[in-house]
PDB file of N, CA and C in Angstrom:
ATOM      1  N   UNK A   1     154.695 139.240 117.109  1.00  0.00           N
ATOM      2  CA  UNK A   1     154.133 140.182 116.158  1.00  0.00           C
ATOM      3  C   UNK A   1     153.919 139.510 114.804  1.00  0.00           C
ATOM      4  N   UNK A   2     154.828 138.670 114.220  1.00  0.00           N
ATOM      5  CA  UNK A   2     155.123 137.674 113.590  1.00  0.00           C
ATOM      6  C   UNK A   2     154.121 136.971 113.317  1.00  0.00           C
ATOM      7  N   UNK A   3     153.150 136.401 114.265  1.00  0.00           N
ATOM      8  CA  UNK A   3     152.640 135.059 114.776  1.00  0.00           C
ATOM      9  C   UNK A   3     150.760 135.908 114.650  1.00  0.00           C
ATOM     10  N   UNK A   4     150.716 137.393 114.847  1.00  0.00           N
ATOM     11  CA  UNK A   4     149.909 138.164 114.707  1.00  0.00           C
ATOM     12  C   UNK A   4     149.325 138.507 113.448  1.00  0.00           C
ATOM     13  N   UNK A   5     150.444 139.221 112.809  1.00  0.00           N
ATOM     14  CA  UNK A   5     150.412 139.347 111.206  1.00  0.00           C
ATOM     15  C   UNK A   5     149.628 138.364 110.218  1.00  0.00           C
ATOM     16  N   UNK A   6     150.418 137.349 110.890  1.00  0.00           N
ATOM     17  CA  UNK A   6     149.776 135.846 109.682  1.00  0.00           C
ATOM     18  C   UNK A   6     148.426 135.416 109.663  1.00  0.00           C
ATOM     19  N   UNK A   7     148.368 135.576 111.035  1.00  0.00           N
ATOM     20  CA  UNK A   7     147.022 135.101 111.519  1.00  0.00           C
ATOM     21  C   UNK A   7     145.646 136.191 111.346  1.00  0.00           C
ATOM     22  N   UNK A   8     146.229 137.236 111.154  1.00  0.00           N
ATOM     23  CA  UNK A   8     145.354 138.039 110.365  1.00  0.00           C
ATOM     24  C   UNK A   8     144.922 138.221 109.030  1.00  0.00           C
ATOM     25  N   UNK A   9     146.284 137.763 108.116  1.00  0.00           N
ATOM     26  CA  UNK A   9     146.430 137.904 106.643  1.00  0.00           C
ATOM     27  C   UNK A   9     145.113 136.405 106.650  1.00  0.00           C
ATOM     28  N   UNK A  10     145.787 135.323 107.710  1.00  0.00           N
ATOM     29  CA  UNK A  10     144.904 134.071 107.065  1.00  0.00           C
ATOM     30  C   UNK A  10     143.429 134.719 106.987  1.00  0.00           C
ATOM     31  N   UNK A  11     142.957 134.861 108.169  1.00  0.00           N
ATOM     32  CA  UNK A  11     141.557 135.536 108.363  1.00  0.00           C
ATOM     33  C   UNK A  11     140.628 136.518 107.576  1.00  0.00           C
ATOM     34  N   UNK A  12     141.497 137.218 107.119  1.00  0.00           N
ATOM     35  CA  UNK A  12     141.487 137.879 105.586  1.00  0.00           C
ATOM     36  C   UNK A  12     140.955 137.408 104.218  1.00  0.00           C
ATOM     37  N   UNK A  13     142.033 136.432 104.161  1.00  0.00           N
ATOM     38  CA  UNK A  13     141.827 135.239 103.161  1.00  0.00           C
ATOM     39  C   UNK A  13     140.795 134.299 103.136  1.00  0.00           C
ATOM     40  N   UNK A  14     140.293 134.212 104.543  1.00  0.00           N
ATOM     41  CA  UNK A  14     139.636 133.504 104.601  1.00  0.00           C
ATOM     42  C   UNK A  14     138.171 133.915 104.247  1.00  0.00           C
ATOM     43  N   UNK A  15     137.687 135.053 105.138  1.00  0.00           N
ATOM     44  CA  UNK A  15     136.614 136.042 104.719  1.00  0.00           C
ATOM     45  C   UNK A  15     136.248 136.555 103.930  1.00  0.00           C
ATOM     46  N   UNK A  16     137.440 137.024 102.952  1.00  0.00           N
ATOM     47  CA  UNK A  16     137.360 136.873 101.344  1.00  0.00           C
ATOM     48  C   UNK A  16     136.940 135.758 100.869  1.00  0.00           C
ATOM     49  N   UNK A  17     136.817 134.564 100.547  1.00  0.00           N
ATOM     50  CA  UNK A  17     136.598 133.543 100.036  1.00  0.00           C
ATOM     51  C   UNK A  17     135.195 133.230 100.208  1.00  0.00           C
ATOM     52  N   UNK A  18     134.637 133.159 101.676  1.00  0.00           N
ATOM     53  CA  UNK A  18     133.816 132.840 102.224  1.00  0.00           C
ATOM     54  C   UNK A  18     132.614 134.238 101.766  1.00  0.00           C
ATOM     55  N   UNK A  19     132.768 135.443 101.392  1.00  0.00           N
ATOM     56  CA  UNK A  19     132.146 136.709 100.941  1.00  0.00           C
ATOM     57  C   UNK A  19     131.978 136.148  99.458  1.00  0.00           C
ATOM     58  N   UNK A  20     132.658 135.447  98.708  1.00  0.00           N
ATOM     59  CA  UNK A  20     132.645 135.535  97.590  1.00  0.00           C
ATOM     60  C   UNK A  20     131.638 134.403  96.908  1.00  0.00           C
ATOM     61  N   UNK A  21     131.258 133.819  97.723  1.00  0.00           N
ATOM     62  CA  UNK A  21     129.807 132.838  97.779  1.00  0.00           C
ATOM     63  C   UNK A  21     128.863 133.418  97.998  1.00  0.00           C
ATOM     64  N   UNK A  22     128.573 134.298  98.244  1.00  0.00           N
ATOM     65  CA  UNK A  22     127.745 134.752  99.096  1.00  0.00           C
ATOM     66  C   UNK A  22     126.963 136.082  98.022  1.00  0.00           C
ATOM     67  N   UNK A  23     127.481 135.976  97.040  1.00  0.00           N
ATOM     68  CA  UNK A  23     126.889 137.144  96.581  1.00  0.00           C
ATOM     69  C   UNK A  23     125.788 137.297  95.529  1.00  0.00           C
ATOM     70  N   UNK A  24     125.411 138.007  95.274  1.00  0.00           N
ATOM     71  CA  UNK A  24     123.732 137.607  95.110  1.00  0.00           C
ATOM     72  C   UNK A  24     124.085 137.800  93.170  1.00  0.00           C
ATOM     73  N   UNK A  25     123.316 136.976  92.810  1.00  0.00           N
ATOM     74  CA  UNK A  25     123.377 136.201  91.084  1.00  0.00           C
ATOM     75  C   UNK A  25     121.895 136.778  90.915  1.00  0.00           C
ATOM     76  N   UNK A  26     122.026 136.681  89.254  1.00  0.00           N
ATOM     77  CA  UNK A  26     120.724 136.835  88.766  1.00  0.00           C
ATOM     78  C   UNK A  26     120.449 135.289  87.826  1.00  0.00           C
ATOM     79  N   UNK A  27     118.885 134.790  87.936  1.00  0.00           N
ATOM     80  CA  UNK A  27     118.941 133.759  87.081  1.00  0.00           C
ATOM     81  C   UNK A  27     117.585 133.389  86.741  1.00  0.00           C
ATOM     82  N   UNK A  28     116.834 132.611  86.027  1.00  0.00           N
ATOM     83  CA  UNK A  28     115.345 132.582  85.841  1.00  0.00           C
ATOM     84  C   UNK A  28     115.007 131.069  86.011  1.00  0.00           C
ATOM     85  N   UNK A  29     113.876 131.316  86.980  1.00  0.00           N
ATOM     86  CA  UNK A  29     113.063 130.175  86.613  1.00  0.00           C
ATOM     87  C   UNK A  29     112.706 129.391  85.263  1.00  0.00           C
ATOM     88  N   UNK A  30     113.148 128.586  84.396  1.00  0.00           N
ATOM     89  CA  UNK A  30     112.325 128.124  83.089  1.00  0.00           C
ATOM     90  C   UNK A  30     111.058 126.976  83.332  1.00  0.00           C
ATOM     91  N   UNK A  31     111.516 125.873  84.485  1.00  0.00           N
ATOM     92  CA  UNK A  31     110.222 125.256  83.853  1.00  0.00           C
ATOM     93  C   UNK A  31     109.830 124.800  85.925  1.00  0.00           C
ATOM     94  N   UNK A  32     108.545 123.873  85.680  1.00  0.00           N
ATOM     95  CA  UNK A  32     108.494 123.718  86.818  1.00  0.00           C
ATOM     96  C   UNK A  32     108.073 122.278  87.027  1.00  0.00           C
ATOM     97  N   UNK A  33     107.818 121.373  87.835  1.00  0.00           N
ATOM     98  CA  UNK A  33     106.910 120.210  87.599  1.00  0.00           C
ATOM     99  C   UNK A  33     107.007 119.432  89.581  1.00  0.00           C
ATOM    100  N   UNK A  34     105.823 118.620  89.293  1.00  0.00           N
ATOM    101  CA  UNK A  34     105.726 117.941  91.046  1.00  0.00           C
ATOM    102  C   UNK A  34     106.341 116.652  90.480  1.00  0.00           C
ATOM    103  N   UNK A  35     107.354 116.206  91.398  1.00  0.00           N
ATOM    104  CA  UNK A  35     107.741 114.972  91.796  1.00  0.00           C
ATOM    105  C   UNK A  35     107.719 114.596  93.411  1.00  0.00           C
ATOM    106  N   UNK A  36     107.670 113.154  93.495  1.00  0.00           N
ATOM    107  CA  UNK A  36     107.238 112.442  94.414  1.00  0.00           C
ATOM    108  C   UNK A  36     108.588 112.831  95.384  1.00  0.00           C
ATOM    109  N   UNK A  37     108.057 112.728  96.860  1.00  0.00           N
ATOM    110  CA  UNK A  37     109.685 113.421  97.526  1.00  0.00           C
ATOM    111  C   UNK A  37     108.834 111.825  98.809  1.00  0.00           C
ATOM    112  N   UNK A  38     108.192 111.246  98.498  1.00  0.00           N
ATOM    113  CA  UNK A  38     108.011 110.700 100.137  1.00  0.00           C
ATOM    114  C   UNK A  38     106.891 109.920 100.064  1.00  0.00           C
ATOM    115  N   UNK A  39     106.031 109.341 101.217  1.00  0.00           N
ATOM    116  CA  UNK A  39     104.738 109.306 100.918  1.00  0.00           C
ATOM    117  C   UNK A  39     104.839 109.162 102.815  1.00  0.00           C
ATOM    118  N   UNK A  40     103.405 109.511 102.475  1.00  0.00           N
ATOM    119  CA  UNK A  40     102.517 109.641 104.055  1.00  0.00           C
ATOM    120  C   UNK A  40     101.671 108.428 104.060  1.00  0.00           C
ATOM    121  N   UNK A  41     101.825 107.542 105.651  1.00  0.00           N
ATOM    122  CA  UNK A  41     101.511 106.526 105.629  1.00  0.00           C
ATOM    123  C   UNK A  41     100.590 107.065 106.665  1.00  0.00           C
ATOM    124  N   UNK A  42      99.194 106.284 106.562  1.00  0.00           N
ATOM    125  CA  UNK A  42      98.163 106.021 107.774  1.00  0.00           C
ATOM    126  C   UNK A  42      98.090 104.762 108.311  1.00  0.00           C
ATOM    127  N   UNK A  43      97.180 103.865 108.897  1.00  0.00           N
ATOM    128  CA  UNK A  43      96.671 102.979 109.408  1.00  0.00           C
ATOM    129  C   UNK A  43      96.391 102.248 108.013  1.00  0.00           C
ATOM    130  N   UNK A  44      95.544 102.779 107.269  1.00  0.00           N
ATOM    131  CA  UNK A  44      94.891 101.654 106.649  1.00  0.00           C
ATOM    132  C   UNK A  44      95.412 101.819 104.724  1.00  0.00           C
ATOM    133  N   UNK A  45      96.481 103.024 104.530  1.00  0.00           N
ATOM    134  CA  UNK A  45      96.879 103.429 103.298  1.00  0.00           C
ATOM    135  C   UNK A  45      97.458 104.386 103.538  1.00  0.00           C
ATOM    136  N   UNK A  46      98.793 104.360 102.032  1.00  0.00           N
ATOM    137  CA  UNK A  46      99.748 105.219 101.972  1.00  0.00           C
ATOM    138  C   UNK A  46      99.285 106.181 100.899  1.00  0.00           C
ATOM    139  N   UNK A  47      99.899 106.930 100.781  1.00  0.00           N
ATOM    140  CA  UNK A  47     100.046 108.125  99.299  1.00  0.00           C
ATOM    141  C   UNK A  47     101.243 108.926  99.204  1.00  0.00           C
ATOM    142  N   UNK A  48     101.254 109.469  98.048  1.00  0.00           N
ATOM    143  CA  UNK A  48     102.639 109.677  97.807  1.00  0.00           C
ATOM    144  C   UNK A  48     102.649 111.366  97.905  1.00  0.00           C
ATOM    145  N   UNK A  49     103.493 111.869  98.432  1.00  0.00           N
ATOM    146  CA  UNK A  49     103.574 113.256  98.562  1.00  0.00           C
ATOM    147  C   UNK A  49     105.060 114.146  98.038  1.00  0.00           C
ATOM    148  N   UNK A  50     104.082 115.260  97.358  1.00  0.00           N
ATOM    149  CA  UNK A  50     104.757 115.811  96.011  1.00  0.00           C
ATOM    150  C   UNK A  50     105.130 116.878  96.342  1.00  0.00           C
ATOM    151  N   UNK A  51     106.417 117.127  96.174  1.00  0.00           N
ATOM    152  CA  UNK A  51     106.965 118.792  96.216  1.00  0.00           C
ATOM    153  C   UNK A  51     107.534 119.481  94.444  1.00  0.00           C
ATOM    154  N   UNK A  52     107.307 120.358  95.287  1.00  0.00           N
ATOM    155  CA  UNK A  52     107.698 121.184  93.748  1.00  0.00           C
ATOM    156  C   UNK A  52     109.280 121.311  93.380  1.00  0.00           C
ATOM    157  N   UNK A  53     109.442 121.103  92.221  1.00  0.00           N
ATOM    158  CA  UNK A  53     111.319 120.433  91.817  1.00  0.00           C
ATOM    159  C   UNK A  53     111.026 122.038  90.347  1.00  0.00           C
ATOM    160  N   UNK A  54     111.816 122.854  90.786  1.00  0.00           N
ATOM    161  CA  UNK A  54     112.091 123.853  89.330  1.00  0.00           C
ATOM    162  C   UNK A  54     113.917 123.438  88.256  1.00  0.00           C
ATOM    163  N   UNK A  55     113.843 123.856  87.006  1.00  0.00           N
ATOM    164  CA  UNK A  55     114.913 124.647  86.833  1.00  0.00           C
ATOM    165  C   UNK A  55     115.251 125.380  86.381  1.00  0.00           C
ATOM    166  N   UNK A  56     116.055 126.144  87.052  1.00  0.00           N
ATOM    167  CA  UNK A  56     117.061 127.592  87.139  1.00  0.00           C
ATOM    168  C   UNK A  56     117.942 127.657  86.171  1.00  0.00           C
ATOM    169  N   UNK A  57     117.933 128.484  85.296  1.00  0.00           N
ATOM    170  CA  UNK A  57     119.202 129.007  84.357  1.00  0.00           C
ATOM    171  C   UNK A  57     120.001 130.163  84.837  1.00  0.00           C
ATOM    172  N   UNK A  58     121.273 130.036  84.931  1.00  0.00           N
ATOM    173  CA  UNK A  58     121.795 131.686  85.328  1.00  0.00           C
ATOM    174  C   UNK A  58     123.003 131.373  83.678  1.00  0.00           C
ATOM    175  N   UNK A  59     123.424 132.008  83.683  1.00  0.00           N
ATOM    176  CA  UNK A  59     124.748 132.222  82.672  1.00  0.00           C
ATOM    177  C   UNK A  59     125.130 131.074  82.169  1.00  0.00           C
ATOM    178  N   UNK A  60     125.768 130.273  83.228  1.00  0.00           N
ATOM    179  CA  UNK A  60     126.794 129.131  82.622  1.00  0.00           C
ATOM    180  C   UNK A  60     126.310 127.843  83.192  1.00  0.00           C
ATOM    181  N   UNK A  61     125.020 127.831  84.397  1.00  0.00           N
ATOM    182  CA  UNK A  61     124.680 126.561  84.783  1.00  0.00           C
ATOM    183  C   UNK A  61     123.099 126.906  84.988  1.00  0.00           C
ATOM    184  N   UNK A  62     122.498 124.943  84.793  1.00  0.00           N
ATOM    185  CA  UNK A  62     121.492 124.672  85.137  1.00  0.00           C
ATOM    186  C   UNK A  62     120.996 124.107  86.531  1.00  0.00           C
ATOM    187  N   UNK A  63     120.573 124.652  87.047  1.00  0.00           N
ATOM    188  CA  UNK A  63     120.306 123.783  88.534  1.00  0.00           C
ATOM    189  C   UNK A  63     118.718 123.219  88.322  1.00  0.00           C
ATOM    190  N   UNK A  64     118.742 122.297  89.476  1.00  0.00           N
ATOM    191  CA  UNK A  64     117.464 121.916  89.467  1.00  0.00           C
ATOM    192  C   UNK A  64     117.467 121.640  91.294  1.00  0.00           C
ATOM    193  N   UNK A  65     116.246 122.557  91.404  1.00  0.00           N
ATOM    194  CA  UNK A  65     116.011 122.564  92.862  1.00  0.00           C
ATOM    195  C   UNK A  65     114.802 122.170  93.419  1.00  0.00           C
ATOM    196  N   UNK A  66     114.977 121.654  94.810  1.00  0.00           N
ATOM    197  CA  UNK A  66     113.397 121.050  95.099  1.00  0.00           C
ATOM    198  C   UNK A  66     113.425 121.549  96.504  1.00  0.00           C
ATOM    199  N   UNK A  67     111.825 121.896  96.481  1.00  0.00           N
ATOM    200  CA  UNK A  67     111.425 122.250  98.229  1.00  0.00           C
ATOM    201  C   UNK A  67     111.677 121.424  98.757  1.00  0.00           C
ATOM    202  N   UNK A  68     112.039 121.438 100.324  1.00  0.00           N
ATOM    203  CA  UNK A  68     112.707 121.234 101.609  1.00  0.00           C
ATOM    204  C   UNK A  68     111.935 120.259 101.946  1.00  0.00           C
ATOM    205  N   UNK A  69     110.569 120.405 102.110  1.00  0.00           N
ATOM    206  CA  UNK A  69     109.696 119.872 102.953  1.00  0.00           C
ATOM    207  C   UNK A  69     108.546 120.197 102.156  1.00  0.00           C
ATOM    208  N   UNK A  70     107.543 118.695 101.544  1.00  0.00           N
ATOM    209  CA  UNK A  70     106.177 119.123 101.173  1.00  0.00           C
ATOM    210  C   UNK A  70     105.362 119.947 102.051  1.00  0.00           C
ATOM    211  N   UNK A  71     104.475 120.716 101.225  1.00  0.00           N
ATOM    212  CA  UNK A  71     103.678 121.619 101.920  1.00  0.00           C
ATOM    213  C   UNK A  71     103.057 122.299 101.064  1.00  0.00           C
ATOM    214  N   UNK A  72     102.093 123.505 101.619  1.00  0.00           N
ATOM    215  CA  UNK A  72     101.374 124.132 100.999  1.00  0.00           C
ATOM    216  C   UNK A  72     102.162 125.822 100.961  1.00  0.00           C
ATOM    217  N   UNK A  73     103.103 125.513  99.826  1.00  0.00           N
ATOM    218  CA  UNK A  73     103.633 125.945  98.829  1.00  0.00           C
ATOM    219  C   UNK A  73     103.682 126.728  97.721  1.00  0.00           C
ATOM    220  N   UNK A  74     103.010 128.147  97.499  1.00  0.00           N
ATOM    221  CA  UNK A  74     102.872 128.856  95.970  1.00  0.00           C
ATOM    222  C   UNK A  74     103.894 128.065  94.798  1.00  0.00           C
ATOM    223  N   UNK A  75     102.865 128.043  94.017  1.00  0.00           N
ATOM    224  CA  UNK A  75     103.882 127.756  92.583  1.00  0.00           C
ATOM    225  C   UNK A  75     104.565 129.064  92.040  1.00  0.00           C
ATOM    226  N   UNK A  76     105.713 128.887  91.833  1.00  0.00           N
ATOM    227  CA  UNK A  76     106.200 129.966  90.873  1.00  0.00           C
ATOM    228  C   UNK A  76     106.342 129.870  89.593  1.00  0.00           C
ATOM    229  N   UNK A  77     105.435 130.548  89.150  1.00  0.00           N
ATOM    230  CA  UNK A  77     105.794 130.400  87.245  1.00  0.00           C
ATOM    231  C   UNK A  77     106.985 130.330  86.798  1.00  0.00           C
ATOM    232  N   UNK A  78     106.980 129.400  85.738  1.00  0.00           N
ATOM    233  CA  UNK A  78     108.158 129.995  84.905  1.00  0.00           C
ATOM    234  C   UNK A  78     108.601 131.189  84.295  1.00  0.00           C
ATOM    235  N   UNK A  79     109.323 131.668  84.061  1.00  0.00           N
ATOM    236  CA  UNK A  79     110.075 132.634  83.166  1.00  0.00           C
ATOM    237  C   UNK A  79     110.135 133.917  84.339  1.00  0.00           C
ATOM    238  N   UNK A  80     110.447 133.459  85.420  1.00  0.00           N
ATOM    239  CA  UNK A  80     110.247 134.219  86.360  1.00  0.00           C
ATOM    240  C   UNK A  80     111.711 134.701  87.014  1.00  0.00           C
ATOM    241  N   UNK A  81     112.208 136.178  86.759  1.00  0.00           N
ATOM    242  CA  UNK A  81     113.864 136.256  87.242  1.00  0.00           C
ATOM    243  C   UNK A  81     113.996 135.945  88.781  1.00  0.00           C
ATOM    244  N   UNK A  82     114.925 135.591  89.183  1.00  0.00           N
ATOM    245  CA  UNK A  82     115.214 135.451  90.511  1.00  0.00           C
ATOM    246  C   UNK A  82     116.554 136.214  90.853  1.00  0.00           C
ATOM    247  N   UNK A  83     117.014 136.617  92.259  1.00  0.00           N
ATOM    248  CA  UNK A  83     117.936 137.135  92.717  1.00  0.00           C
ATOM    249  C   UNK A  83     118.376 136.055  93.899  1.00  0.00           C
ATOM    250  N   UNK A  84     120.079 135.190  93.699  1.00  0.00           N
ATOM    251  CA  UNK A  84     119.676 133.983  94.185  1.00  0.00           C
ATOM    252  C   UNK A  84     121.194 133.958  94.822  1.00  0.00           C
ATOM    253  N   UNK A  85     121.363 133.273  95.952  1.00  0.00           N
ATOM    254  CA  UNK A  85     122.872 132.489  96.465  1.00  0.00           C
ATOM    255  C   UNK A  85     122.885 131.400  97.194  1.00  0.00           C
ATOM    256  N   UNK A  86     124.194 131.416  97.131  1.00  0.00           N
ATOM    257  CA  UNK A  86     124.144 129.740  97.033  1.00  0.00           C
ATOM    258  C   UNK A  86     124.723 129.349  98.368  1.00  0.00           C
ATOM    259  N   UNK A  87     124.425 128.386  99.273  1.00  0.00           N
ATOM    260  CA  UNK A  87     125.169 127.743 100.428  1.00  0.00           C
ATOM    261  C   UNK A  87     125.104 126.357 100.681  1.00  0.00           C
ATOM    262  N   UNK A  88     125.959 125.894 100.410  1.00  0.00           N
ATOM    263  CA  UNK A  88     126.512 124.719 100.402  1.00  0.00           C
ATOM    264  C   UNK A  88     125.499 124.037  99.492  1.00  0.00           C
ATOM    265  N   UNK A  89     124.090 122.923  99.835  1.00  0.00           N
ATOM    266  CA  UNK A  89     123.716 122.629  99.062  1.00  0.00           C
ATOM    267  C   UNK A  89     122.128 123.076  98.869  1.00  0.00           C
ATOM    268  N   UNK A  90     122.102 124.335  99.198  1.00  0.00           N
ATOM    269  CA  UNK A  90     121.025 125.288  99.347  1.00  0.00           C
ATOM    270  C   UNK A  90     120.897 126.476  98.574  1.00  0.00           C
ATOM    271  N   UNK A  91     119.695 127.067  97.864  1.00  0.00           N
ATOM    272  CA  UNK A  91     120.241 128.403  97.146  1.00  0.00           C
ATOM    273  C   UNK A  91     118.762 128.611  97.591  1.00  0.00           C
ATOM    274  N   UNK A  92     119.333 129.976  98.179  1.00  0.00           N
ATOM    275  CA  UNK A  92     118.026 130.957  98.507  1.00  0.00           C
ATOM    276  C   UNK A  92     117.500 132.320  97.415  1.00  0.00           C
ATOM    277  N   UNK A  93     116.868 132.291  97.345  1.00  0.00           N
ATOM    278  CA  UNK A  93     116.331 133.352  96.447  1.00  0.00           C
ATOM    279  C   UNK A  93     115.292 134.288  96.778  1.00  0.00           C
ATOM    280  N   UNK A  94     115.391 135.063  95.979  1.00  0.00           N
ATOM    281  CA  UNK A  94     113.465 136.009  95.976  1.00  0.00           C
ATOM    282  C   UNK A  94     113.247 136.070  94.510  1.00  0.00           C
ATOM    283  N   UNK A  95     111.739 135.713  94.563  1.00  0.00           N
ATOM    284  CA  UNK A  95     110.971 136.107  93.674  1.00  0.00           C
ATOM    285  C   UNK A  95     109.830 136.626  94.106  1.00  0.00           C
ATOM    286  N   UNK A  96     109.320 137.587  93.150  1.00  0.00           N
ATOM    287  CA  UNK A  96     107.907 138.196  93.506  1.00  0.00           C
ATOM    288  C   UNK A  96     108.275 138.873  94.895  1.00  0.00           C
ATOM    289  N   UNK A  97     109.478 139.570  95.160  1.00  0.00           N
ATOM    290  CA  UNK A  97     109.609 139.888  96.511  1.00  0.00           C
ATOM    291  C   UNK A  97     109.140 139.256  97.595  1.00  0.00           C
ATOM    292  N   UNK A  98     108.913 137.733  97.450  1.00  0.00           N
ATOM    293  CA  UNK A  98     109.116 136.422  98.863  1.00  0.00           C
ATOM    294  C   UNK A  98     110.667 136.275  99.024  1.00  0.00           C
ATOM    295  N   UNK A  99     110.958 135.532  99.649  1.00  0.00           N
ATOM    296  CA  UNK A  99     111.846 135.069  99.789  1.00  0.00           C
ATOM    297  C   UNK A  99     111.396 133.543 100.217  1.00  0.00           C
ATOM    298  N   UNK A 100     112.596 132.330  99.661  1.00  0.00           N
ATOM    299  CA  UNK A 100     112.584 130.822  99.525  1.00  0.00           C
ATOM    300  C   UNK A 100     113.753 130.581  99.570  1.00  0.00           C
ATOM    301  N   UNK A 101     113.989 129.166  99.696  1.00  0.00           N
ATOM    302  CA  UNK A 101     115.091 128.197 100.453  1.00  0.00           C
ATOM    303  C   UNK A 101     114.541 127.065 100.330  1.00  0.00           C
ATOM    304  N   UNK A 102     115.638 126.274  98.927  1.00  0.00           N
ATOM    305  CA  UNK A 102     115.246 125.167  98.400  1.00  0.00           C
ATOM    306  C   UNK A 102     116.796 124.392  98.181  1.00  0.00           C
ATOM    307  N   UNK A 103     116.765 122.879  98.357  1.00  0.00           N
ATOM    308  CA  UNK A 103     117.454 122.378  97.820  1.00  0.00           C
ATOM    309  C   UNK A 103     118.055 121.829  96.596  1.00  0.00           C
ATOM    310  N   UNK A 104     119.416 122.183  96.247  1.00  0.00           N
ATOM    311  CA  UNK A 104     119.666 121.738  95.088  1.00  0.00           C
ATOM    312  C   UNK A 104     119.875 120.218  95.005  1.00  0.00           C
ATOM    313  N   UNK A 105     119.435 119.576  93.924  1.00  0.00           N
ATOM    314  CA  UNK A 105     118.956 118.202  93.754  1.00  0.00           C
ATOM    315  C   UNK A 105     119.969 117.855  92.185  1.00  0.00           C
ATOM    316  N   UNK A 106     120.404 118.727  91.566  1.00  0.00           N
ATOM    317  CA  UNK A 106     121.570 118.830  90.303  1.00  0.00           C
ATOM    318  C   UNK A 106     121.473 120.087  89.544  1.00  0.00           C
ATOM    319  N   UNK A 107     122.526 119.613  88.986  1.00  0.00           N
ATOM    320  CA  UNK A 107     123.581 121.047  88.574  1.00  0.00           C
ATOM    321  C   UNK A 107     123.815 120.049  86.711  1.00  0.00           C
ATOM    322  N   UNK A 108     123.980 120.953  86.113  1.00  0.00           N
ATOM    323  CA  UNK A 108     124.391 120.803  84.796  1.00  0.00           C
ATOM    324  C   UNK A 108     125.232 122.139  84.209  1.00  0.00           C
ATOM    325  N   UNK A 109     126.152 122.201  83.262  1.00  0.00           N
ATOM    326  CA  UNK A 109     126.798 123.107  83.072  1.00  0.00           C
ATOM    327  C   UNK A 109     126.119 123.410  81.413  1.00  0.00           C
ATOM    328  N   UNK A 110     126.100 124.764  81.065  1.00  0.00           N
ATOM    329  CA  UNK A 110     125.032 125.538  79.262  1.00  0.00           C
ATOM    330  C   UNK A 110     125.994 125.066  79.000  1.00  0.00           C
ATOM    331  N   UNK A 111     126.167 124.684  77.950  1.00  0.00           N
ATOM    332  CA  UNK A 111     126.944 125.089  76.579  1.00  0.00           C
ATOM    333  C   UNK A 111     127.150 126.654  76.433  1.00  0.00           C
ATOM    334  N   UNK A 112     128.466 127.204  76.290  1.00  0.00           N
ATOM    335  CA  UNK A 112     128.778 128.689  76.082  1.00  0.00           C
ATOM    336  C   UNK A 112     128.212 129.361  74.767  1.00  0.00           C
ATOM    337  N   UNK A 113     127.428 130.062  75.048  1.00  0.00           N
ATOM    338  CA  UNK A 113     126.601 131.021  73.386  1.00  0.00           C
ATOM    339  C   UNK A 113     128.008 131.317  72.562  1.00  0.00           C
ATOM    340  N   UNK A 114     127.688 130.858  71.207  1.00  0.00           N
ATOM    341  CA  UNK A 114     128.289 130.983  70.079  1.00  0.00           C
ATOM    342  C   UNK A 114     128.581 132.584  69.720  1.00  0.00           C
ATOM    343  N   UNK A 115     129.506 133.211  69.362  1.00  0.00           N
ATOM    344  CA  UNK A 115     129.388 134.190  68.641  1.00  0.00           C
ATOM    345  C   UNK A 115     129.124 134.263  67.024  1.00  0.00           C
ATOM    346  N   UNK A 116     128.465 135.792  67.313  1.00  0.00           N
ATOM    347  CA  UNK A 116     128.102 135.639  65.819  1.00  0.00           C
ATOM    348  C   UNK A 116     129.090 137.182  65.112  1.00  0.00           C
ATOM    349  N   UNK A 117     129.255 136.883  63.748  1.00  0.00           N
ATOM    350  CA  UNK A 117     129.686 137.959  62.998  1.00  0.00           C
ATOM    351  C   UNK A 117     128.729 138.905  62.357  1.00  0.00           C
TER     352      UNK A 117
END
């Protein structure tokens, strides 16, 4: 019974933790720009192929995320809110009521807003 108990409390603990990632943030697009992720080679010449890299402000961090896989891709403007979570090194979001799944590529931490009197 013993051996029952625990193993439930762990499971508990555990599902808690694992729920607590999972929950949906608010944060905005600020800027956007193409960088090179690859290039596509033919027979007789290469070129370089560009995905779209944004970054995200929420509260206390900056991310900077890049599509998965070049492609034909909508741009999302800047200043655009998102509703976003995070998994492992993935944060999915919606904007414009789509939904996307991009990789995070870095993280930076704001500086905390000053109070004022």
């Amino acid at each position: 019974m013993r051996k029952l108990l625990a193993l439930l409390s762990v499971s508990l603990l555990a599902a808690s933790i694992s729920w607590a990632d999972n929950q949906v943030k608010s944060a905005t697009i600020v800027s956007q720009s193409s960088v090179s992720c690859g290039q596509k080679k033919s027979k007789k010449s290469s070129t370089d192929v560009l995905c779209q890299q944004y970054t995200v402000h929420t509260d206390t961090v900056e991310y900077q995320i890049r599509q998965q896989k070049p492609g034909d891709m909508e741009i999302i403007p800047p200043n655009t809110p998102i509703e976003y979570t995070l998994n492992k090194n993935k944060m999915k979001f919606k904007a414009n009521g789509k939904k996307y799944e991009f990789l995070i590529v870095g993280t930076s931490a704001l500086p905390a807003p000053t109070a004022t009197k």
